[in-house]
Protein backbone atom coordinates (compact mmCIF):
# COMPACT_ATOMS: atom_id res chain seq x y z
CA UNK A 1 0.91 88.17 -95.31
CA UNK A 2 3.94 87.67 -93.21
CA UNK A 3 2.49 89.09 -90.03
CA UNK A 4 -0.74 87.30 -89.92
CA UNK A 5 1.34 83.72 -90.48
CA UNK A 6 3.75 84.61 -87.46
CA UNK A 7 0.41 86.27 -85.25
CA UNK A 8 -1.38 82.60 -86.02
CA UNK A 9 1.86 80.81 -85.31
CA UNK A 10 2.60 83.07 -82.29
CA UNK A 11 -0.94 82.70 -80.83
CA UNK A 12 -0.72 78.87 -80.84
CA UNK A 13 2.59 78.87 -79.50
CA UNK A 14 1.03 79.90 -76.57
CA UNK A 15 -2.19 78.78 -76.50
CA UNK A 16 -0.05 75.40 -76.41
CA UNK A 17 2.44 76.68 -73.64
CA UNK A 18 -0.71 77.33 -71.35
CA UNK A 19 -2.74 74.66 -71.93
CA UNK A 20 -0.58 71.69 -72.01
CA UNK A 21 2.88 72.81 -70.61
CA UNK A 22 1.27 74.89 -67.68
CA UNK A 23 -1.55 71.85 -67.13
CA UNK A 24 1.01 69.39 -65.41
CA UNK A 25 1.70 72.07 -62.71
CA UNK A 26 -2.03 73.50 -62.37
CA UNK A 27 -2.66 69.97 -62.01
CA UNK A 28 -0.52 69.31 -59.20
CA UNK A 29 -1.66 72.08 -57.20
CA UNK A 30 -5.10 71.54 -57.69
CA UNK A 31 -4.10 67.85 -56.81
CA UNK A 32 -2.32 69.57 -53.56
CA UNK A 33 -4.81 71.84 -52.34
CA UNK A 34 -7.52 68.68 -52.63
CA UNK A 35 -5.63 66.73 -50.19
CA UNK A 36 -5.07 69.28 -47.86
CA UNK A 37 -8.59 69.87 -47.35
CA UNK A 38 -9.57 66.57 -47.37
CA UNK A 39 -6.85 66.20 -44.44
CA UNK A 40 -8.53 68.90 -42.55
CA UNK A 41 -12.13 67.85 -42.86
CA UNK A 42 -10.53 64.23 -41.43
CA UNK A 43 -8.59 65.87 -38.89
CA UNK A 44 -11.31 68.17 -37.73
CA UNK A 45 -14.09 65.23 -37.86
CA UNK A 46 -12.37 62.55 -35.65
CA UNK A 47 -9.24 64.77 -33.89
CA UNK A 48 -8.20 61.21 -32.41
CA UNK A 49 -7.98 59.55 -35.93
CA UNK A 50 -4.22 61.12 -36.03
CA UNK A 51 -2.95 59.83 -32.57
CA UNK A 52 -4.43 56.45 -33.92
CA UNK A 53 -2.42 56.34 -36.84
CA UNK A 54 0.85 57.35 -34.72
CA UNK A 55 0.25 54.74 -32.33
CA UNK A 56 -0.69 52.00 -34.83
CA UNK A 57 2.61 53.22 -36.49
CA UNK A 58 4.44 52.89 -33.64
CA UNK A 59 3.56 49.31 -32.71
CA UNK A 60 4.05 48.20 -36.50
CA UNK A 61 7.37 49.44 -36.35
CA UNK A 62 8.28 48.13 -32.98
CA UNK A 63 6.87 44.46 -34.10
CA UNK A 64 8.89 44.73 -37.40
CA UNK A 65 11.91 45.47 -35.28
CA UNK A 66 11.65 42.82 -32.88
CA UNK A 67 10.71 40.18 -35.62
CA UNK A 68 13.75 41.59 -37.80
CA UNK A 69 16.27 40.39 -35.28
């Protein structure tokens, strides 16, 4: 009858909800935690890897403000 229609209606309504409204933001955590560990297995392999960047940073910036005047 009635019921059943509206239980089978209600039951994809949120089958739906949680598997492709909720899957954008499961994503992005997943996505989130991911990266973090990969940035703490890099950081923890080479510790110097970071100071690297920074300083490689630091001269790229200094070179693009020196050749911007």
């Amino acid at each position: 009858g009635i019921a059943t229609a509206l239980n089978a209606l209600a039951r994809l309504v949120f089958t739906l909800d949680r598997d492709v409204v909720d899957a954008y933001p499961r994503a992005a955590a997943a996505s989130a935690r991911t990266l973090g560990r990969v940035g703490q297995r890099a950081h923890r392999a080479v510790p110097s890897l970071a100071l690297l960047g920074l300083v490689i940073g630091v001269v790229l910036l200094a070179v693009s403000a020196s050749w911007w005047r």
